[in-house]
Protein backbone atom coordinates (compact mmCIF):
# COMPACT_ATOMS: atom_id res chain seq x y z
CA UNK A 1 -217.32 119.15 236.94
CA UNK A 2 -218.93 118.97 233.76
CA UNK A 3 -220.37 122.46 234.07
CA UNK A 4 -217.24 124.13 234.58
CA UNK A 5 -215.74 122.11 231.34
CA UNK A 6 -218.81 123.39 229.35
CA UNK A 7 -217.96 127.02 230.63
CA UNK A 8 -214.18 126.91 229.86
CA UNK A 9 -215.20 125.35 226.44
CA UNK A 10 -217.59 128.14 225.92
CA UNK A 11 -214.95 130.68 227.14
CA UNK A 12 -212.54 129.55 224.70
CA UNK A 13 -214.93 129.98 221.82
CA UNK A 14 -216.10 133.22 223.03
CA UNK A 15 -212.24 134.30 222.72
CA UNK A 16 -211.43 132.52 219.75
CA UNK A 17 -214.64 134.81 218.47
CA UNK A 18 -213.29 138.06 219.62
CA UNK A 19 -209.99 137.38 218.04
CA UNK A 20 -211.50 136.47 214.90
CA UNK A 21 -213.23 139.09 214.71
CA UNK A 22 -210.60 141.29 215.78
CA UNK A 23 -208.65 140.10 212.92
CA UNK A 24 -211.24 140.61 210.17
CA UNK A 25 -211.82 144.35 211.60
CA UNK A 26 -208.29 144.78 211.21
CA UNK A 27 -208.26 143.55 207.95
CA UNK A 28 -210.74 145.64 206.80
CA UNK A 29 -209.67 149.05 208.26
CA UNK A 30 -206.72 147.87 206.47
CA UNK A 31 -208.44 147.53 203.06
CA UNK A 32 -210.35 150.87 203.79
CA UNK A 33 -207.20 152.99 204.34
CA UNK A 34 -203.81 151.50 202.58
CA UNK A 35 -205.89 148.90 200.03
CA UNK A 36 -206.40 151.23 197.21
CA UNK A 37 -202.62 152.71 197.05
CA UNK A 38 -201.07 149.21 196.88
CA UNK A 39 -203.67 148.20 194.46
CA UNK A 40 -202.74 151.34 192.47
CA UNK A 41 -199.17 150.31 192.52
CA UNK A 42 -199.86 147.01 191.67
CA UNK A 43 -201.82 147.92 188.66
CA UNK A 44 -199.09 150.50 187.63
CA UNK A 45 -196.65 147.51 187.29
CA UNK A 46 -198.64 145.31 185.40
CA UNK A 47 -199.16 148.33 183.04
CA UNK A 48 -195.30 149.16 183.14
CA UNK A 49 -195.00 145.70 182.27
CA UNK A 50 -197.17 145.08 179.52
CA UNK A 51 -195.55 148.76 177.84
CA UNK A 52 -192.37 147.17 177.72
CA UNK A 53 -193.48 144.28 176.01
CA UNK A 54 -195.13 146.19 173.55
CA UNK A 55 -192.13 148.42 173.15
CA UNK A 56 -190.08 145.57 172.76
CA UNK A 57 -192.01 144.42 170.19
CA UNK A 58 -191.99 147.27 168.20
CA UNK A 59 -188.74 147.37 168.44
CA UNK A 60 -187.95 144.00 166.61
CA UNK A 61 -190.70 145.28 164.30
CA UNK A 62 -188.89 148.56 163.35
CA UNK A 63 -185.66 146.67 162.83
CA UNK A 64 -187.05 144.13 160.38
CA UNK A 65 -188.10 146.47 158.37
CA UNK A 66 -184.89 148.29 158.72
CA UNK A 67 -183.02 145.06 157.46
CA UNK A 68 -185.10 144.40 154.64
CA UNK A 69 -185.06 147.96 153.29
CA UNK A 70 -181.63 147.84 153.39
CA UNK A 71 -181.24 144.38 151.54
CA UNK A 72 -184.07 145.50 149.17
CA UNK A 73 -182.54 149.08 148.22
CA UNK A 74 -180.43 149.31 145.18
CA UNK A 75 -180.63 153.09 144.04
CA UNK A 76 -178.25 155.12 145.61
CA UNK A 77 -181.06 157.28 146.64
CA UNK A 78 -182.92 155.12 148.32
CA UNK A 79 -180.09 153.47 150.61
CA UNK A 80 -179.63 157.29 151.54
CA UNK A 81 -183.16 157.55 152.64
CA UNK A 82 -182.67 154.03 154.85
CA UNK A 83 -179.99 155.74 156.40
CA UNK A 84 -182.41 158.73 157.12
CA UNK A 85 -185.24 156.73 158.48
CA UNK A 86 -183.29 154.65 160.74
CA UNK A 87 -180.51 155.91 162.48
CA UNK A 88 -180.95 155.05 165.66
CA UNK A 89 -181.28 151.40 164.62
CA UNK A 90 -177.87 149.00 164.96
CA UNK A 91 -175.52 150.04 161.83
CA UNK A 92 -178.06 150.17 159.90
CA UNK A 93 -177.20 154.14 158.78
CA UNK A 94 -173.81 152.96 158.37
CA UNK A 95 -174.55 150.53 155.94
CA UNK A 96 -176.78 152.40 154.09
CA UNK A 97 -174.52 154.93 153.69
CA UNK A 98 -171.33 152.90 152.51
CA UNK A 99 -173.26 150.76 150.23
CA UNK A 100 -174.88 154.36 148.21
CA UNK A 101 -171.54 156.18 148.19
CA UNK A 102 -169.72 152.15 147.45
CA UNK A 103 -172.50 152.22 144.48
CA UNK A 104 -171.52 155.80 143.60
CA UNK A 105 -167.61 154.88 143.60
CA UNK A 106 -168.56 152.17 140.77
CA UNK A 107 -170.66 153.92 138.64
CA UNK A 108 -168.22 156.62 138.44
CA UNK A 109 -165.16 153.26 137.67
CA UNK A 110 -167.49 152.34 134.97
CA UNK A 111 -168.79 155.28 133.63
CA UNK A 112 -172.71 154.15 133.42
CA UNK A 113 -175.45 155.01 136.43
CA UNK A 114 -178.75 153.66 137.01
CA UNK A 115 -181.86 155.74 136.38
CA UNK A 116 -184.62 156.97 138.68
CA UNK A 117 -186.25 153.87 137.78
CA UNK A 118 -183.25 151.57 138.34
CA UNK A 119 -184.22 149.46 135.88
CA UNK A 120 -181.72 150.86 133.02
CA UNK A 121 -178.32 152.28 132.17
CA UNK A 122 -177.13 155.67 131.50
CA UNK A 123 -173.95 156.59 130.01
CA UNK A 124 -172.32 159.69 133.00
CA UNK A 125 -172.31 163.06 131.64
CA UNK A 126 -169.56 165.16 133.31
CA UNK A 127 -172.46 166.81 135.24
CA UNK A 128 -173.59 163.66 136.40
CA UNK A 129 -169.95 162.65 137.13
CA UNK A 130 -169.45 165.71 139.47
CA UNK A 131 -172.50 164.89 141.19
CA UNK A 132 -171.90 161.51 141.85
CA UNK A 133 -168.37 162.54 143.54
CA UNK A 134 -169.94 165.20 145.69
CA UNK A 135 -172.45 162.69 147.03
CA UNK A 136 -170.12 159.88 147.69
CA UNK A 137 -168.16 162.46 149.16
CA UNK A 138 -170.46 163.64 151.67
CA UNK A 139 -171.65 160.22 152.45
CA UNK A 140 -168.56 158.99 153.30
CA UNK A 141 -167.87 161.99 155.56
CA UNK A 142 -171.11 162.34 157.71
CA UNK A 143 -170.27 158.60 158.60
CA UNK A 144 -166.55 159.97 159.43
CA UNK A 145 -168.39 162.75 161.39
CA UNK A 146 -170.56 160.19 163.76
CA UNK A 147 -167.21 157.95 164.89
CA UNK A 148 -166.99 158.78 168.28
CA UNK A 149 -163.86 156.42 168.59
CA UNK A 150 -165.43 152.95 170.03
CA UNK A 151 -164.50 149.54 168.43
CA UNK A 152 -167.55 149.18 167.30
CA UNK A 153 -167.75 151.85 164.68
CA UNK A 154 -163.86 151.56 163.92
CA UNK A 155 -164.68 149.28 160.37
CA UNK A 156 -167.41 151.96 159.29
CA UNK A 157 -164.89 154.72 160.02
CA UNK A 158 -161.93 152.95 158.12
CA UNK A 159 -164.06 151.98 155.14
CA UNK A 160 -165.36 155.56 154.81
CA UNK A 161 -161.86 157.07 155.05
CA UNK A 162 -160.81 154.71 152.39
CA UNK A 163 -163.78 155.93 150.36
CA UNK A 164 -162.29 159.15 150.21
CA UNK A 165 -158.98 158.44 150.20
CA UNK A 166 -160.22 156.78 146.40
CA UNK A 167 -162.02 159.87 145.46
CA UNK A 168 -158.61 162.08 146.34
CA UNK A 169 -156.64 159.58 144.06
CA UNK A 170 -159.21 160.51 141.14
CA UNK A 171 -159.05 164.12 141.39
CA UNK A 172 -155.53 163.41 142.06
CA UNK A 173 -155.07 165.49 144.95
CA UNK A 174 -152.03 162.47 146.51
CA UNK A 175 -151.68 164.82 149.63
CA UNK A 176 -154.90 164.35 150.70
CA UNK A 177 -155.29 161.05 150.13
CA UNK A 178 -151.92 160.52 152.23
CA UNK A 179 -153.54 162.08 154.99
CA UNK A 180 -156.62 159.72 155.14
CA UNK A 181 -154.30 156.85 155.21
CA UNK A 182 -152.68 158.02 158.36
CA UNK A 183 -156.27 158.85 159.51
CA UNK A 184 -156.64 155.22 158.88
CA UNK A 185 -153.50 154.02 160.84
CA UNK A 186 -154.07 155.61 164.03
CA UNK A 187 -157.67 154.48 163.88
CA UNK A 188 -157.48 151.08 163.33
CA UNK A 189 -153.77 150.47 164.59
CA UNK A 190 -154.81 149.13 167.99
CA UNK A 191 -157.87 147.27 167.39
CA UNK A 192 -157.13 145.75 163.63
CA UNK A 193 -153.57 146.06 163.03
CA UNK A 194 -154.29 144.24 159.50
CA UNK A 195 -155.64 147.14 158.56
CA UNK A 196 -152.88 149.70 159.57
CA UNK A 197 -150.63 147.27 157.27
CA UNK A 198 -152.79 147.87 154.51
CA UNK A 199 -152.88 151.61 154.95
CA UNK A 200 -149.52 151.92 154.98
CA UNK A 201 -149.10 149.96 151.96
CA UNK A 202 -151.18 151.86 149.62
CA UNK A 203 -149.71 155.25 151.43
CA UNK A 204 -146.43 154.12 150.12
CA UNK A 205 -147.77 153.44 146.49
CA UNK A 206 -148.92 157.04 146.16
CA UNK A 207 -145.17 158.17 145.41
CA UNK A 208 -145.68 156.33 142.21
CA UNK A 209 -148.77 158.91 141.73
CA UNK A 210 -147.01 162.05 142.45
CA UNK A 211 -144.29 161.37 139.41
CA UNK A 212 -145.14 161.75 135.82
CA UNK A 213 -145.30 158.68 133.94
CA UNK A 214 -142.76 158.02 131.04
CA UNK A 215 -144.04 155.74 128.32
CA UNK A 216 -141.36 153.58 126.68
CA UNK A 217 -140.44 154.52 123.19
CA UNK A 218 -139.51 152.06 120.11
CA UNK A 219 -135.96 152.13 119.19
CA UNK A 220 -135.82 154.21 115.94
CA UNK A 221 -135.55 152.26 112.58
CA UNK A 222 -131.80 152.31 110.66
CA UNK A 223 -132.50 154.56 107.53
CA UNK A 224 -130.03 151.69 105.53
CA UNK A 225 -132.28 148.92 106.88
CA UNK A 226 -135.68 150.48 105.53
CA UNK A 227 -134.80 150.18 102.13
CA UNK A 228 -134.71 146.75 100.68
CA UNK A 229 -132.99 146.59 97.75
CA UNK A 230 -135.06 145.11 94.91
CA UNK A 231 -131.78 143.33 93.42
CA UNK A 232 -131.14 141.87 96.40
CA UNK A 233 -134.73 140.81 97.10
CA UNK A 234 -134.68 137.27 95.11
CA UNK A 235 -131.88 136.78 97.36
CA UNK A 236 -133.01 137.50 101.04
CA UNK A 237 -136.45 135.37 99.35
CA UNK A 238 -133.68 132.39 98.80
CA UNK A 239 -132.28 132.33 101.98
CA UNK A 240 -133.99 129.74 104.72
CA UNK A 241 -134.93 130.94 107.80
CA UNK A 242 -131.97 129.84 110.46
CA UNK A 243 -131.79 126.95 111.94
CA UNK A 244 -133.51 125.05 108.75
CA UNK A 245 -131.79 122.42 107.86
CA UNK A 246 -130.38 123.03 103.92
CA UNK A 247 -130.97 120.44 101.15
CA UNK A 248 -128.85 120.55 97.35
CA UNK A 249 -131.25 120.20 94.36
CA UNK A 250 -131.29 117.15 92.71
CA UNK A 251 -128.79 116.76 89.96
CA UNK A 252 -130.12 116.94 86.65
CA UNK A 253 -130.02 113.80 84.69
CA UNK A 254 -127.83 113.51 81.15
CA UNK A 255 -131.65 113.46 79.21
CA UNK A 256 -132.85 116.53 80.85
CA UNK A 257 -129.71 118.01 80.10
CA UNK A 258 -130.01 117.40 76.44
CA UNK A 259 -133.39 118.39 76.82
CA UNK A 260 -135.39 115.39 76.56
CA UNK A 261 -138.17 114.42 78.45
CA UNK A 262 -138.30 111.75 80.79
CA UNK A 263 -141.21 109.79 81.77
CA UNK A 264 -142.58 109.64 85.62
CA UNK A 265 -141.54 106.03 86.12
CA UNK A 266 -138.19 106.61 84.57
CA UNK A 267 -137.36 109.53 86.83
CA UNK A 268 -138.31 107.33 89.90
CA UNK A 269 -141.46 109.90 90.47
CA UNK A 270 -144.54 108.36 91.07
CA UNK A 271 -146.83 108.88 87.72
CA UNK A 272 -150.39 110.56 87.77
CA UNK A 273 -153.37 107.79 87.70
CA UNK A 274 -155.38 109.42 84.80
């Protein structure tokens, strides 16, 4: 009895041996033939992985630096070459544009620019002048140029097209200008009607611009009533203004008429303290 136990036992360990075995052959033939491709896919992910952190990173990186450029430029120039550097970052061309040509539009308003340096002012020659209004010009139309009619580029569009609609209104071309009001209207009616409104408005103050201004004239003078009279001068001199109450001189007394003089205290005036 207990020789056939120790057999089974030993039976079942011999299989238990064999499967084991089995197994770890398996295993390995496994590792031989399919191991290396899933470990290269495995590594290929971690790689993929680790790029797009990195790429993410720079990223952020490149648009810091394309916000503080932004908020550091001043010179028209140099929000121009923002705009250049980094257009495929959020508005950031957008902004750089509108805030050169914006810059441009009050320089010209003043009549002063900034130097290269932009550390002082210049009084605008008219060359300068031109200049400045072909650049603002073209700024405001490459941004005009890049709408491509989503919400999200609607206020860029609508404060370029009022850019120019400013620089028609200088060079006084009024039809023009109308026309980049109505520009405005259709772009904006739907998603900011606000700013339709205000299109409208200042298309409908442009008829004012169109007619020729008449300055008010004085009345001419009466050629009787620019000559004064000299005999009639102590008069008009004697005469209070209206509404002044009138007072009769004092009567003269019966000694000042016979000519004498009459003492302070007699007279009831109050007498000089020597």
């Amino acid at each position: 009895m207990a020789e056939k136990d120790d057999r089974k036992r030993l039976a079942e360990v011999h299989a238990t041996d064999l499967n084991e075995s089995r197994v770890n052959e398996d295993f390995v033939t496994w590792l031989k033939t399919k191991g290396p491709t899933w470990l290269l896919i495995i590594l290929a992910f971690v790689v993929a992985y680790i790029t797009m952190i990195r790429w993410q990173d720079a990223e952020d990186r490149a648009r810091d630096e394309a916000w503080l450029e932004l908020v550091a430029a001043v010179h028209p120039a140099s929000l121009e070459d923002v705009a250049l550097r980094y257009a495929e970052i959020d508005g950031v061309a957008d902004l750089a544009r509108l805030s050169a040509a914006d810059t441009l539009l009050i320089e010209l308003r003043n009549g002063r620019t900034l130097d290269d340096t932009g550390q002082e002012w210049t009084t605008l020659t008219p060359e300068l002048r031109a200049t400045h209004v072909a650049t603002a010009r073209r700024l405001y139309a490459a941004i005009v140029a890049d709408d491509d009619g989503s919400p999200a580029r609607m206020l860029a569009t609508v404060a370029a097209l009022n850019g120019l609609a400013a620089l028609d209104e200088t060079e006084g071309d009024v039809d023009q200008a109308r026309s980049r009001y109505e520009q405005i209207v259709s772009r904006a009616e739907q998603w900011m009607p606000p700013l339709a409104e205000q299109a409208k408005r200042r298309a409908a103050s442009l008829d004012g611009l169109s007619e020729p201004l008449q300055l008010a004239t004085p009345p001419a003078i009466p050629e009787a009533a620019s000559v004064i009279d000299q005999e009639s001068l102590p008069v008009l001199l004697s005469v209070p203004p209206s509404g002044l109450p009138t007072s009769p001189p004092p009567a003269p007394s019966p000694s000042q008429e016979n000519g004498e003089k009459v003492s302070p205290a007699a007279s009831g005036e109050p007498a000089d303290t020597p």
